[in-house]
C-alpha atoms as a PDB file:
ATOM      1  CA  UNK A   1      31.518   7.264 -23.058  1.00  0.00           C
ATOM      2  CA  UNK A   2      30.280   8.932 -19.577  1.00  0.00           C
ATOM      3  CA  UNK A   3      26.641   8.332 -18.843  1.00  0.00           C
ATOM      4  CA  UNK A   4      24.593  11.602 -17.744  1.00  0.00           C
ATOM      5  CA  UNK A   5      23.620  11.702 -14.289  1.00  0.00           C
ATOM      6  CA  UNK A   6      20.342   9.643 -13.648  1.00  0.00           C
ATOM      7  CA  UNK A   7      17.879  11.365 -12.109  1.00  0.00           C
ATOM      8  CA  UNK A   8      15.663  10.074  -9.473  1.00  0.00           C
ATOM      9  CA  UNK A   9      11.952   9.384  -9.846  1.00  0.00           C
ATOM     10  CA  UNK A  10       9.490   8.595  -6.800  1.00  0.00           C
ATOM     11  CA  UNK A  11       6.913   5.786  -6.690  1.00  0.00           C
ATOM     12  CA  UNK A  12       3.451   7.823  -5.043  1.00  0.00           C
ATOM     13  CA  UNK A  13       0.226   6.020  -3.796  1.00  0.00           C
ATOM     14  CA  UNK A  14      -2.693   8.357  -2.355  1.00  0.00           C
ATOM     15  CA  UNK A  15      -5.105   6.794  -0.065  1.00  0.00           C
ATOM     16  CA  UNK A  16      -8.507   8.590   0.603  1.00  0.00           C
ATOM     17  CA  UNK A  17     -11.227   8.217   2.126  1.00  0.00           C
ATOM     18  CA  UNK A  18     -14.665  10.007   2.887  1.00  0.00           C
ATOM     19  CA  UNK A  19     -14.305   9.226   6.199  1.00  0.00           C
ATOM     20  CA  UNK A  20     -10.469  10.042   7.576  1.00  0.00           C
ATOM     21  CA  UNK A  21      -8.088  12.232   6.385  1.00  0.00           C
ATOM     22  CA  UNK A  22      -5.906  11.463   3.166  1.00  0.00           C
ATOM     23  CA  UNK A  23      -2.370  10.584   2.976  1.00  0.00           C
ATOM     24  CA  UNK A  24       0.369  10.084   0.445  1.00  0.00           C
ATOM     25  CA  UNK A  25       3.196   8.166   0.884  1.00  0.00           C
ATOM     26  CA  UNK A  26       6.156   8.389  -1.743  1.00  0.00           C
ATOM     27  CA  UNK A  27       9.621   5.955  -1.876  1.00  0.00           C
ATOM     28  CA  UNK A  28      12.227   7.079  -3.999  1.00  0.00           C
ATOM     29  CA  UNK A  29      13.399   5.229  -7.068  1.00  0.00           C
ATOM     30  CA  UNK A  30      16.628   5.696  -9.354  1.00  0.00           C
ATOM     31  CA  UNK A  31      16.335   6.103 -12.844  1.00  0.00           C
ATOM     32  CA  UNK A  32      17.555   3.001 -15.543  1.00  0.00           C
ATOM     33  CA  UNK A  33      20.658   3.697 -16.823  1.00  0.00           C
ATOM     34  CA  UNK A  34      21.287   4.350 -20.202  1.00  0.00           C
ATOM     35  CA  UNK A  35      21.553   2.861 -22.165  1.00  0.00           C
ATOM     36  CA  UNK A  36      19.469   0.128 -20.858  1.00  0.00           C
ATOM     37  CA  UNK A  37      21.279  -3.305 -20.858  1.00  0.00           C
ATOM     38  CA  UNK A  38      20.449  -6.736 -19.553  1.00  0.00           C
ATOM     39  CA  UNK A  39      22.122  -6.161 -16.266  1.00  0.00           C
ATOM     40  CA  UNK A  40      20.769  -2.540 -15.844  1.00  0.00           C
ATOM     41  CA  UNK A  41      17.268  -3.996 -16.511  1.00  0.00           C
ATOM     42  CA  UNK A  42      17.886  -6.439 -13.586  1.00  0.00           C
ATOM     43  CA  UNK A  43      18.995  -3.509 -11.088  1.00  0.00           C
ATOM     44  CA  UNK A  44      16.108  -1.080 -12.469  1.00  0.00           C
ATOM     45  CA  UNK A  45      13.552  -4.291 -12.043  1.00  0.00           C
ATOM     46  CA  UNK A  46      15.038  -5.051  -8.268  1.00  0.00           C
ATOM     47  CA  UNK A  47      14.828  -1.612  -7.238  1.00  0.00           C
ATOM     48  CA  UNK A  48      11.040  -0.814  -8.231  1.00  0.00           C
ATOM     49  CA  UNK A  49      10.148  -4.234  -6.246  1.00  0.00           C
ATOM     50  CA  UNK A  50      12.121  -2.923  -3.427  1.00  0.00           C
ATOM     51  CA  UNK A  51      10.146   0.435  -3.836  1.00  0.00           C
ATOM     52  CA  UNK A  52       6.485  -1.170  -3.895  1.00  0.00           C
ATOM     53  CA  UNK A  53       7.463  -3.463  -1.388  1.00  0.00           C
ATOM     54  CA  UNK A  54       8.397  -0.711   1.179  1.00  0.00           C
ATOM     55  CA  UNK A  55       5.383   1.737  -0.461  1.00  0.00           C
ATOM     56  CA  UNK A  56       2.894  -1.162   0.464  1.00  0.00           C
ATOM     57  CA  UNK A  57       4.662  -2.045   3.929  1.00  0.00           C
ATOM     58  CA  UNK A  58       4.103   1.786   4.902  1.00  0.00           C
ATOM     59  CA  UNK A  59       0.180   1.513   3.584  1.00  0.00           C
ATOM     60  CA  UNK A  60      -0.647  -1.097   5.643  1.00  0.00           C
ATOM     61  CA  UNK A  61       1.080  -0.112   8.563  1.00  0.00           C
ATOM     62  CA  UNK A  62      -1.139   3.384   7.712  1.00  0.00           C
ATOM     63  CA  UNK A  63      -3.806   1.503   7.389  1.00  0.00           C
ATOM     64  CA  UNK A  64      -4.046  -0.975  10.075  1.00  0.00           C
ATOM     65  CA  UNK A  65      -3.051   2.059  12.208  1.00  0.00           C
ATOM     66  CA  UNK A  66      -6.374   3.715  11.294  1.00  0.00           C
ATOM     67  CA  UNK A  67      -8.280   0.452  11.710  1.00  0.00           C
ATOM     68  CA  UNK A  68      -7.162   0.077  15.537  1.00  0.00           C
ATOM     69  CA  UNK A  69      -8.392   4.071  15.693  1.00  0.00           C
ATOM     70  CA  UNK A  70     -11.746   2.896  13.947  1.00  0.00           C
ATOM     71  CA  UNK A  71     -12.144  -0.023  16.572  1.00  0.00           C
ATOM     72  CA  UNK A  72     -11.096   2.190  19.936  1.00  0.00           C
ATOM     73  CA  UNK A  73     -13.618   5.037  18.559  1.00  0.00           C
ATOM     74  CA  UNK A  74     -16.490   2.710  18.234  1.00  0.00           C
ATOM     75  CA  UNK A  75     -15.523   0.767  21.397  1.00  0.00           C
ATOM     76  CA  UNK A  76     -15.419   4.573  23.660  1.00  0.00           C
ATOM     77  CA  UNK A  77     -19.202   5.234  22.203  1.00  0.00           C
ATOM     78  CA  UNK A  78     -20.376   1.716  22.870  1.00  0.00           C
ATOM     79  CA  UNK A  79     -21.039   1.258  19.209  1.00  0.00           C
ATOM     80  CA  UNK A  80     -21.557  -2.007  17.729  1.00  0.00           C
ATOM     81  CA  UNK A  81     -18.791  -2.652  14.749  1.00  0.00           C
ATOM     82  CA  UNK A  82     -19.664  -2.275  11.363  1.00  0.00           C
ATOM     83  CA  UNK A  83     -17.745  -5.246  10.202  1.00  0.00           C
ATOM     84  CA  UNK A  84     -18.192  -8.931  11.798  1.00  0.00           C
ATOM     85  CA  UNK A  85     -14.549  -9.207  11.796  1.00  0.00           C
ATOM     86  CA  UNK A  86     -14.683 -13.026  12.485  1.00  0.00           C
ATOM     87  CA  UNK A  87     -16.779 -13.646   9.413  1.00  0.00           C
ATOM     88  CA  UNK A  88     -14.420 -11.485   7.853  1.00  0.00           C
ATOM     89  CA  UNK A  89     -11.229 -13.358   8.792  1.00  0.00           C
ATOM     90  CA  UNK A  90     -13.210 -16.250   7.906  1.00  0.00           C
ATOM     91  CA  UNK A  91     -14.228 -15.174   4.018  1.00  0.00           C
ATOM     92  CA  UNK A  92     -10.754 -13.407   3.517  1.00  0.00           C
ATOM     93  CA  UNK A  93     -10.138 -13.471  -0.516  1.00  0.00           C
ATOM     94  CA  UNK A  94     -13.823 -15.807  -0.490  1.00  0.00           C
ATOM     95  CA  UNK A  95     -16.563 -14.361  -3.074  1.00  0.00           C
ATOM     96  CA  UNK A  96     -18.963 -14.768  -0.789  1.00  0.00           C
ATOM     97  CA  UNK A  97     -23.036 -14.734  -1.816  1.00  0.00           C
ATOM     98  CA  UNK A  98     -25.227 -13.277   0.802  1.00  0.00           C
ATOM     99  CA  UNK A  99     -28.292 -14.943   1.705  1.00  0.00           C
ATOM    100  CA  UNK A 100     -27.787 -17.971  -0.240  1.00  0.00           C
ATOM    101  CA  UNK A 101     -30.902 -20.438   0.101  1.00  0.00           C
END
């Protein structure tokens, strides 16, 4: 029996931010076959990882981009940074308690 052409579906994050302009980013992904079997599962599963994986490359390639903008702006204007970056490096994915005695 012929299966009915699959349509295509998109995988969409939306970043925004009170303080820079907004942007979407949106990677394509195929629709399961039907009807779904153990192998189609497998393809479906290896093409939405594919999907996020190139969704979140593009987001932090976005992102870092607008971090380097951030740190140029604030260098041109003499400003002192916001964030201690090396005490950020430092605490990456720490819970860290502020003014612990």
């Amino acid at each position: 029996m012929p299966q009915p052409a699959s349509q295509d579906t998109a995988l969409t994050a939306t970043y925004s931010s009170p303080t820079s302009a907004p942007f979407t980013i949106a990677e394509s992904i195929p629709a399961p076959p039907s009807p779904l079997d153990l192998a189609g599962k497998s393809k479906n599963l290896e093409s939405l990882r594919a999907s996020l994986a190139a969704v979140q490359d593009q987001i932090n390639r976005e992102l870092t981009m607008r971090m380097e903008q951030d740190k140029a702006r604030e260098a041109a204007v003499g400003a002192r940074p916001s964030v201690d970056e090396e005490k950020e490096e430092e605490n990456y994915g720490e819970e860290v308690q502020e003014g612990e005695d």
